[in-house]
C-alpha atoms as a PDB file:
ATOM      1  CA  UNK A   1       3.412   8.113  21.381  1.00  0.00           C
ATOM      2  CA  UNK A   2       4.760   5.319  23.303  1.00  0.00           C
ATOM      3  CA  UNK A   3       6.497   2.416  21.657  1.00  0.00           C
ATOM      4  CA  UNK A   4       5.219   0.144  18.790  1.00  0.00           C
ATOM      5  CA  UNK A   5       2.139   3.144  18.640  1.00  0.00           C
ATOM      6  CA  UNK A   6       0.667   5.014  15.872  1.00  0.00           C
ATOM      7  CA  UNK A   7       3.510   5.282  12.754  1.00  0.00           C
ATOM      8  CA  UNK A   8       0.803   6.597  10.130  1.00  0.00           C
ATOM      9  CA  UNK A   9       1.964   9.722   7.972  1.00  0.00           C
ATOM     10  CA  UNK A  10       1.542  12.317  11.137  1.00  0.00           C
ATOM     11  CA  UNK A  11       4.499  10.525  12.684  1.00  0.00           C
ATOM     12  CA  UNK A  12       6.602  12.356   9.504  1.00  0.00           C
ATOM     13  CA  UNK A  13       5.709  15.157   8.284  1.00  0.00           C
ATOM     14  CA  UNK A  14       6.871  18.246   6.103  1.00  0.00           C
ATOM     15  CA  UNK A  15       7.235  21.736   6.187  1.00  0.00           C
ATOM     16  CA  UNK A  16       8.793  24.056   4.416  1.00  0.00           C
ATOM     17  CA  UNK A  17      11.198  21.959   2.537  1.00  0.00           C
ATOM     18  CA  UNK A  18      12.041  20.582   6.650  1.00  0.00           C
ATOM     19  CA  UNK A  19      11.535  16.654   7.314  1.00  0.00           C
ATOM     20  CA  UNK A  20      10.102  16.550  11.196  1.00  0.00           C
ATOM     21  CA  UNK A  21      10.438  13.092  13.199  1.00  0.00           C
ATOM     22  CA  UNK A  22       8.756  12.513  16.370  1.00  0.00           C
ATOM     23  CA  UNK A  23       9.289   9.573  18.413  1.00  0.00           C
ATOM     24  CA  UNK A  24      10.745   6.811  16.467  1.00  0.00           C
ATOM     25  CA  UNK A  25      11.424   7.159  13.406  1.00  0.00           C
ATOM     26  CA  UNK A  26       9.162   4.168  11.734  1.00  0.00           C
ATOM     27  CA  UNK A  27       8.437   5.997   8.959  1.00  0.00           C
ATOM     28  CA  UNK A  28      11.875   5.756   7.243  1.00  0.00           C
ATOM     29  CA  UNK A  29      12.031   1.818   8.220  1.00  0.00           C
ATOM     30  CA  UNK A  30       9.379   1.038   5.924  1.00  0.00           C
ATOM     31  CA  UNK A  31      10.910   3.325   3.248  1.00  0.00           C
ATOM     32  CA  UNK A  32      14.424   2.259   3.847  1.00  0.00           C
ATOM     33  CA  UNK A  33      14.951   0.939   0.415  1.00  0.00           C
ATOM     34  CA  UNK A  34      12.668   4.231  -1.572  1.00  0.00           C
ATOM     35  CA  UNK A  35      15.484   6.410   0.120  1.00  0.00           C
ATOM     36  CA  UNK A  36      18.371   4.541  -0.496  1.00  0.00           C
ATOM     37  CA  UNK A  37      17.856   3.976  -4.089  1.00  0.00           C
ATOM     38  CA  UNK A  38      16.683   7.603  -4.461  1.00  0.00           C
ATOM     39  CA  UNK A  39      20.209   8.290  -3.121  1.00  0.00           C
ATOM     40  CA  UNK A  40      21.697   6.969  -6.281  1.00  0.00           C
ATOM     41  CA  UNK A  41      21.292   9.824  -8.323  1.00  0.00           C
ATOM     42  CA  UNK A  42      22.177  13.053  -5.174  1.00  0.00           C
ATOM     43  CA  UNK A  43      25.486  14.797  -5.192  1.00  0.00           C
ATOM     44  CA  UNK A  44      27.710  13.298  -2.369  1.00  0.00           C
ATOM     45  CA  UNK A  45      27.054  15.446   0.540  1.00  0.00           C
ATOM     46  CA  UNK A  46      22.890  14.776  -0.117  1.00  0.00           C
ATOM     47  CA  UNK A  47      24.288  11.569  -0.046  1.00  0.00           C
ATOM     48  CA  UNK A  48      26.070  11.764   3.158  1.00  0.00           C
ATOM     49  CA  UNK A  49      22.761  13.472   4.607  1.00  0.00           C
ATOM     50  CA  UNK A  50      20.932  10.048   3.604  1.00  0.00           C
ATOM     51  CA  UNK A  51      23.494   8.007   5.061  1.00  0.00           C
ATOM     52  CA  UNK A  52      23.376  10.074   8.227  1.00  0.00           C
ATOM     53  CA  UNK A  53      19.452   9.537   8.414  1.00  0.00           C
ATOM     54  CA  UNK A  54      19.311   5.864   7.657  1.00  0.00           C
ATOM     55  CA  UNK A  55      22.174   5.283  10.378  1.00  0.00           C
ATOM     56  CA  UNK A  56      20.194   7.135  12.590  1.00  0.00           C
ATOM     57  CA  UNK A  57      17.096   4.832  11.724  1.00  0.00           C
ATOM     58  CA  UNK A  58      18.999   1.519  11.815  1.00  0.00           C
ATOM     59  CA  UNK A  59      20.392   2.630  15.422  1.00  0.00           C
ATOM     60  CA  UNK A  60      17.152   3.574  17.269  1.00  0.00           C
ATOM     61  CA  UNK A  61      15.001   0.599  15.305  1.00  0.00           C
ATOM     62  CA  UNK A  62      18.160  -1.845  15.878  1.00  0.00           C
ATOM     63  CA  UNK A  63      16.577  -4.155  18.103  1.00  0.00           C
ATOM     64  CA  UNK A  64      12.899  -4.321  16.572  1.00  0.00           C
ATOM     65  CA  UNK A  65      15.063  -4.782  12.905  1.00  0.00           C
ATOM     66  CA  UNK A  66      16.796  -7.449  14.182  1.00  0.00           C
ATOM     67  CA  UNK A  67      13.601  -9.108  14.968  1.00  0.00           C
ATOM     68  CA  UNK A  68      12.574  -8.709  11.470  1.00  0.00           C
ATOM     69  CA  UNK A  69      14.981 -10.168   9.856  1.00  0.00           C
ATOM     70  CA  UNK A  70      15.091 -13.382  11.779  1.00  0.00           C
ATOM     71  CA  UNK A  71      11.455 -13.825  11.134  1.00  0.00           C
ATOM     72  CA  UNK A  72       9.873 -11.796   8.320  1.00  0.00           C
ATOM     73  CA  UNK A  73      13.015 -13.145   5.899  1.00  0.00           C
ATOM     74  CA  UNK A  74      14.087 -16.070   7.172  1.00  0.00           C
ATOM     75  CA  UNK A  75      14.556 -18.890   4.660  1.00  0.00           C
ATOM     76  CA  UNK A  76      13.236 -21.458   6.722  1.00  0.00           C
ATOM     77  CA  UNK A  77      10.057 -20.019   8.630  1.00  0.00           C
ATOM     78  CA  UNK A  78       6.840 -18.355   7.192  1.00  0.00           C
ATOM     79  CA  UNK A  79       7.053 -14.672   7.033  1.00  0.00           C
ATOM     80  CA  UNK A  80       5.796 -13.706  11.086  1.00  0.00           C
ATOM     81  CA  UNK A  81       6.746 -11.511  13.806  1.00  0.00           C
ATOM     82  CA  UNK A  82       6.428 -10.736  17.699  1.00  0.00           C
ATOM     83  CA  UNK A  83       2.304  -8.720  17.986  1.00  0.00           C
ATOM     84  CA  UNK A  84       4.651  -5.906  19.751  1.00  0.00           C
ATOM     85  CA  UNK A  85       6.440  -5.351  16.434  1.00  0.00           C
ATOM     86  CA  UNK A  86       3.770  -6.031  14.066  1.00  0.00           C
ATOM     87  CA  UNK A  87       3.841  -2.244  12.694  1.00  0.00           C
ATOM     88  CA  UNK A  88       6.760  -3.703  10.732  1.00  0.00           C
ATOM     89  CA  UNK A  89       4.787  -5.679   8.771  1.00  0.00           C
ATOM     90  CA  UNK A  90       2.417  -3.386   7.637  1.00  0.00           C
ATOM     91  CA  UNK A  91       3.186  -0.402   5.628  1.00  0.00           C
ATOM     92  CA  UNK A  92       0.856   2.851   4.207  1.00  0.00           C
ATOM     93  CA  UNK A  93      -0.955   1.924   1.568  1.00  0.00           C
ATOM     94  CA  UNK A  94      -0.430  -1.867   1.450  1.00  0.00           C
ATOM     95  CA  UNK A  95      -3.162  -3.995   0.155  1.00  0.00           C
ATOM     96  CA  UNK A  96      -4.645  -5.649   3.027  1.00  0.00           C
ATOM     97  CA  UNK A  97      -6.425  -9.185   2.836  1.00  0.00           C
ATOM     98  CA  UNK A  98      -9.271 -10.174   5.528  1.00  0.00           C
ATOM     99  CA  UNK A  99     -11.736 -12.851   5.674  1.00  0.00           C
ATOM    100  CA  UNK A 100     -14.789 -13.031   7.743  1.00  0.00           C
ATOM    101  CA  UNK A 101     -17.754 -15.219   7.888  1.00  0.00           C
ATOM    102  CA  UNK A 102     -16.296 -17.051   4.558  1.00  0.00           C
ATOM    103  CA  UNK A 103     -16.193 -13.514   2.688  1.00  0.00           C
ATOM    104  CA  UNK A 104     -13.005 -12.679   1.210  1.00  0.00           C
ATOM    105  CA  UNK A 105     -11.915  -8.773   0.580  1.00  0.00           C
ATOM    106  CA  UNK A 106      -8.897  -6.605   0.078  1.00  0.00           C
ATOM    107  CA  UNK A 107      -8.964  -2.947   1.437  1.00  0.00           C
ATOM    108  CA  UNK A 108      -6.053  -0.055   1.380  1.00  0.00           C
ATOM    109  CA  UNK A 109      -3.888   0.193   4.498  1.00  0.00           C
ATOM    110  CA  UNK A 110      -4.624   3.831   5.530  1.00  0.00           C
ATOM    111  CA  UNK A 111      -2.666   3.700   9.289  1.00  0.00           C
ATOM    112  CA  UNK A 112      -2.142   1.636  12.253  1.00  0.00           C
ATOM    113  CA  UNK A 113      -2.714   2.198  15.883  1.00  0.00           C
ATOM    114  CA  UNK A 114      -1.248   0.198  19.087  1.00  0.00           C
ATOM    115  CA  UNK A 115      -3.751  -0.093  21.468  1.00  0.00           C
ATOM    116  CA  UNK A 116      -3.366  -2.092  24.951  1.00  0.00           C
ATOM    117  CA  UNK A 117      -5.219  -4.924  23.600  1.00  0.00           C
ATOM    118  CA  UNK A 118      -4.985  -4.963  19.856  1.00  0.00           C
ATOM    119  CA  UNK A 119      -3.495  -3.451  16.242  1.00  0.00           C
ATOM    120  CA  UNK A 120      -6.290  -1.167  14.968  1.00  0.00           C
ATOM    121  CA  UNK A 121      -5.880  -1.158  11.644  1.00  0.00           C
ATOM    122  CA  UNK A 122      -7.596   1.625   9.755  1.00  0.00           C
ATOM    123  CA  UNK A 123      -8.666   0.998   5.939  1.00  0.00           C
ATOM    124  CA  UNK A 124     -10.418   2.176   3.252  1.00  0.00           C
ATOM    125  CA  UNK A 125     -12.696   0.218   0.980  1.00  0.00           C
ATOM    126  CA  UNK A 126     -15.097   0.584  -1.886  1.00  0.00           C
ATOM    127  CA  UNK A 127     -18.531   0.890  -0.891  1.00  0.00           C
ATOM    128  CA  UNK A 128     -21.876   1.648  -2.631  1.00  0.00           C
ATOM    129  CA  UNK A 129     -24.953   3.388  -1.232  1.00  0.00           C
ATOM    130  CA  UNK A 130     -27.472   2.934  -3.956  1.00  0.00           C
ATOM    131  CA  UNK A 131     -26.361   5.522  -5.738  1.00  0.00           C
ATOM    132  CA  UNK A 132     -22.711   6.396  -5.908  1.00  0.00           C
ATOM    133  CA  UNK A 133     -19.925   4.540  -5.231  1.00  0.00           C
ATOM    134  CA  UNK A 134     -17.192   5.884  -2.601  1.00  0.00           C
ATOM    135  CA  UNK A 135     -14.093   5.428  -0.208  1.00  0.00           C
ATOM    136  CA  UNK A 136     -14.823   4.397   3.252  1.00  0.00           C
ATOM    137  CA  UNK A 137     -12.548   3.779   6.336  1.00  0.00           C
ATOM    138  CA  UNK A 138     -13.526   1.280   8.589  1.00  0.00           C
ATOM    139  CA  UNK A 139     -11.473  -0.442  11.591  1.00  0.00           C
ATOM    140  CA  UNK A 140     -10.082  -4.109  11.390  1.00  0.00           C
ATOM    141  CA  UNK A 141      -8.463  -5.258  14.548  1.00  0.00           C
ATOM    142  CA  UNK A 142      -5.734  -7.881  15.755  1.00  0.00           C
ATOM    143  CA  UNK A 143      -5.551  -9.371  18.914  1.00  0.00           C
ATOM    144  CA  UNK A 144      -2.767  -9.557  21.060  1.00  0.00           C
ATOM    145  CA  UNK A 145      -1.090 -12.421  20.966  1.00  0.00           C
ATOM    146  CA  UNK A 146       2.522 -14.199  22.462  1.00  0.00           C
ATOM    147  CA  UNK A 147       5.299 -14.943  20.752  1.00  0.00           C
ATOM    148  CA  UNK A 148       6.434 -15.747  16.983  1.00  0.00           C
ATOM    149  CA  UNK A 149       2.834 -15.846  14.811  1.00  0.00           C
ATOM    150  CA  UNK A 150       2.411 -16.272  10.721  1.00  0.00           C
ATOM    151  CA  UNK A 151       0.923 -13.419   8.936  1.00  0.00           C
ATOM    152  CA  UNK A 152      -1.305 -15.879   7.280  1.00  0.00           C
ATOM    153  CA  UNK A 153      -3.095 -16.842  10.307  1.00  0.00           C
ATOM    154  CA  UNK A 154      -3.630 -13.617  11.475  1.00  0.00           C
ATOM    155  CA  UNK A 155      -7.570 -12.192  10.580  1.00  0.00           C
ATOM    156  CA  UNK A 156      -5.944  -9.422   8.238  1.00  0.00           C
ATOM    157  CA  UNK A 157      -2.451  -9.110   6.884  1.00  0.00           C
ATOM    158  CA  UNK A 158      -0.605  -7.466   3.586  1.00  0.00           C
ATOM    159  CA  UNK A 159      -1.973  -9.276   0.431  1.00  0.00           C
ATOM    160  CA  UNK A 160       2.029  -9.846  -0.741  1.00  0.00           C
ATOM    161  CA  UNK A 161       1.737 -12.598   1.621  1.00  0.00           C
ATOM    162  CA  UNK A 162      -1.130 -14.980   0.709  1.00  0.00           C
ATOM    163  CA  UNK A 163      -0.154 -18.038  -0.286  1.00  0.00           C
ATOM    164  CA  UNK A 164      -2.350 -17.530  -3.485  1.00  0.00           C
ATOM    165  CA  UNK A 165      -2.483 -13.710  -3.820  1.00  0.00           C
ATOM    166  CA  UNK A 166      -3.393 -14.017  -7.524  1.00  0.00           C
ATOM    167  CA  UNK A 167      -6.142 -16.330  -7.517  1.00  0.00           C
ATOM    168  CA  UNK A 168      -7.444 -13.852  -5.061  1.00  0.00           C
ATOM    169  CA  UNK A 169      -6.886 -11.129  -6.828  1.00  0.00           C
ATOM    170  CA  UNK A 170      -8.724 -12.316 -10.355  1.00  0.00           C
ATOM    171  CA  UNK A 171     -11.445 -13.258  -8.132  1.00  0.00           C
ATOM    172  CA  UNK A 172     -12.025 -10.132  -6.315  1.00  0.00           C
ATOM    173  CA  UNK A 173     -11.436  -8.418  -9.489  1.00  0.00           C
ATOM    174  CA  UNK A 174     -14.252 -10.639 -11.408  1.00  0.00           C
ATOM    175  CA  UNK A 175     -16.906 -10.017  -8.046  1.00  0.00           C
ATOM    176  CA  UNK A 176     -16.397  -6.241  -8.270  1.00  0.00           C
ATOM    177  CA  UNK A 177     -17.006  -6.293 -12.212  1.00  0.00           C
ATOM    178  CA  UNK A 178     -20.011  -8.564 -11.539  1.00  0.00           C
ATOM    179  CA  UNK A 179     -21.460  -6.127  -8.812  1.00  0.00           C
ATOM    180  CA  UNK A 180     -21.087  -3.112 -11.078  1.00  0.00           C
ATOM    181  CA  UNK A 181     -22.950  -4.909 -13.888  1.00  0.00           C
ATOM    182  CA  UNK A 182     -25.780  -5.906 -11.342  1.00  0.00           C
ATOM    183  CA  UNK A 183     -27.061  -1.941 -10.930  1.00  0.00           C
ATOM    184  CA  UNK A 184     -30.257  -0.887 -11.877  1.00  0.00           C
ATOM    185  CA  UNK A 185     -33.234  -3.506 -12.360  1.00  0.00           C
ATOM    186  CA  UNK A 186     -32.530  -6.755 -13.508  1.00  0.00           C
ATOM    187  CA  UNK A 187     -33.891 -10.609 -13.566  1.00  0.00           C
ATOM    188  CA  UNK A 188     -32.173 -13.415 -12.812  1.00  0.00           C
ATOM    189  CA  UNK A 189     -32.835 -17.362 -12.566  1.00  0.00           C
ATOM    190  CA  UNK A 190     -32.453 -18.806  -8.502  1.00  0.00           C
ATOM    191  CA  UNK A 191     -32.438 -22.164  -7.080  1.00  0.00           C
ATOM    192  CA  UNK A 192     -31.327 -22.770  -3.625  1.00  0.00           C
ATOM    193  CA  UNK A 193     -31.893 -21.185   0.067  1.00  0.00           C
ATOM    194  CA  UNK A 194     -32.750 -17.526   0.690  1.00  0.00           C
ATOM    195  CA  UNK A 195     -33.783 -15.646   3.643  1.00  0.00           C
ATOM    196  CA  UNK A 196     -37.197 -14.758   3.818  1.00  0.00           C
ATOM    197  CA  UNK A 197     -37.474 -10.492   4.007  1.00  0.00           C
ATOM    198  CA  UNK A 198     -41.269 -10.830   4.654  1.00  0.00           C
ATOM    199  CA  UNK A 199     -42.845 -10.383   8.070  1.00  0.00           C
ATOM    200  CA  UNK A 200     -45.214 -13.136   7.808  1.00  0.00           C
ATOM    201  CA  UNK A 201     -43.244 -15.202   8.194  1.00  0.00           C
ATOM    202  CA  UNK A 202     -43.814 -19.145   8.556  1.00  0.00           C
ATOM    203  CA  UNK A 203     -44.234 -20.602  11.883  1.00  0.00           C
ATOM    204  CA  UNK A 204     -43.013 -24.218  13.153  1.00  0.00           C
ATOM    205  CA  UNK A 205     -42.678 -26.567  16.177  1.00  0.00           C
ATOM    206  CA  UNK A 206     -38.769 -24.875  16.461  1.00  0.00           C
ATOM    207  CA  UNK A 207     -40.117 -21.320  16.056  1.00  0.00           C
ATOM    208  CA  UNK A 208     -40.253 -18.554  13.696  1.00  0.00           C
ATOM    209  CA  UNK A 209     -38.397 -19.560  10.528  1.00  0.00           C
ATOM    210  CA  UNK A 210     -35.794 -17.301   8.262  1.00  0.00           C
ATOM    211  CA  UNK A 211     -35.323 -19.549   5.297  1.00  0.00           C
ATOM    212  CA  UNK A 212     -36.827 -21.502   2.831  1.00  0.00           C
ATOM    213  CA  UNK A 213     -36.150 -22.968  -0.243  1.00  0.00           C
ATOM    214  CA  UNK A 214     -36.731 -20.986  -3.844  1.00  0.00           C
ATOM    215  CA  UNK A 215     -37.523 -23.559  -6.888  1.00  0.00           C
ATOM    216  CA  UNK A 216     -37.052 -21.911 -10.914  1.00  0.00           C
ATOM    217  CA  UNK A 217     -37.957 -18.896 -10.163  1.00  0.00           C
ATOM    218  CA  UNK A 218     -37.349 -15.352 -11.903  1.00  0.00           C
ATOM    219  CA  UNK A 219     -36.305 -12.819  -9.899  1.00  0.00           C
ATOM    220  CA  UNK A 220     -36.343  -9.524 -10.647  1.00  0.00           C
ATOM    221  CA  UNK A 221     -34.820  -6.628  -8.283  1.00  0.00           C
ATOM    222  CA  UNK A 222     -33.143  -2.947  -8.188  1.00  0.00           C
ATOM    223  CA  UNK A 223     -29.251  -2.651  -6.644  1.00  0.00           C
END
């Protein structure tokens, strides 16, 4: 594919005990550091077979690599980079945090996509149908945008980089658990706003109202 495009596990691939590469090789970027340490233990002409391949990536990445050093690990800026190099930031299998609509979740990096206007980013999340639960891949996507930009103010980016991954990470951890113990029928005590499910629904000078208030009531429903 063209530059900056699709780096998920197709871009490397096996076979036969043979490593293939096609395009660049992004692949062994984000793995730069697996393959180097795994290098400590090879006889020396593995080793020089290593060295050989990580030249080779350091030589046709060198410009996008020097971009992520000055900005992903600089001491003085917030880990960021350019939107044409943002594959660097984002590597198979990451944990990746999103918020929408003041809903926080974490879902698995699956692969990434450069499209003319945005990052597809493919995932996979937990979801539940009733019945079972299961993996799902859905699409988040990030606008284009110019210049140097913080991870953190981007609408998805690796968990690593919150500025409170752990508090987010109990928490999600504690809603799941609380979700799981919520299946089958239960009853529970509510006082606040709900949306009303009902079609009759009550009428007003402004229209057709979806919410009204619930006072001590017991509620009793089937997830």
């Amino acid at each position: 594919r063209d530059r900056g495009g699709d780096w998920s596990s197709d871009v490397c691939s096996s076979d036969l005990g043979k490593i293939i590469i096609r395009d660049e090789p992004k692949c062994l970027f984000h793995y730069r550091n697996e393959i180097r340490e795994y290098g400590m233990d090879l006889d020396q002409v593995a080793v020089e077979h290593l060295i050989f391949l990580l030249n080779y990536m350091y030589r046709a990445l060198e410009s996008e690599i020097s971009h992520y050093y000055m900005f992903m690990e600089s001491p003085t800026i917030a880990p960021g980079i350019g939107w044409e190099n943002l594959w660097m930031a984002f590597r198979p299998n990451d944990l990746i945090y999103s918020k929408k609509d003041n809903l926080e979740r974490v879902v698995r990096l699956k692969r990434t996509s450069m499209e003319i206007d945005y990052w597809g980013l493919t995932v996979e999340e937990i979801q539940y149908n009733g019945t079972d639960y299961g993996r799902h891949r859905i699409t988040l996507r990030i606008w284009r945008y110019d210049g140097y930009k913080p991870l953190t103010h981007l609408n998805a980016y690796p968990l690593q980089y919150h500025d409170d991954k752990d508090t987010v990470t109990n928490s999600l951890i504690s809603r799941g658990k609380k979700f799981i113990s919520l299946r089958n029928v239960h009853h529970r005590y509510y006082e606040g706003l709900a949306d009303s499910l009902s079609p009759f629904r009550i009428e007003s000078l402004m229209g057709e109202e979806d919410e009204f208030a619930i006072q001590s009531i017991m509620v009793s429903y089937s997830v």
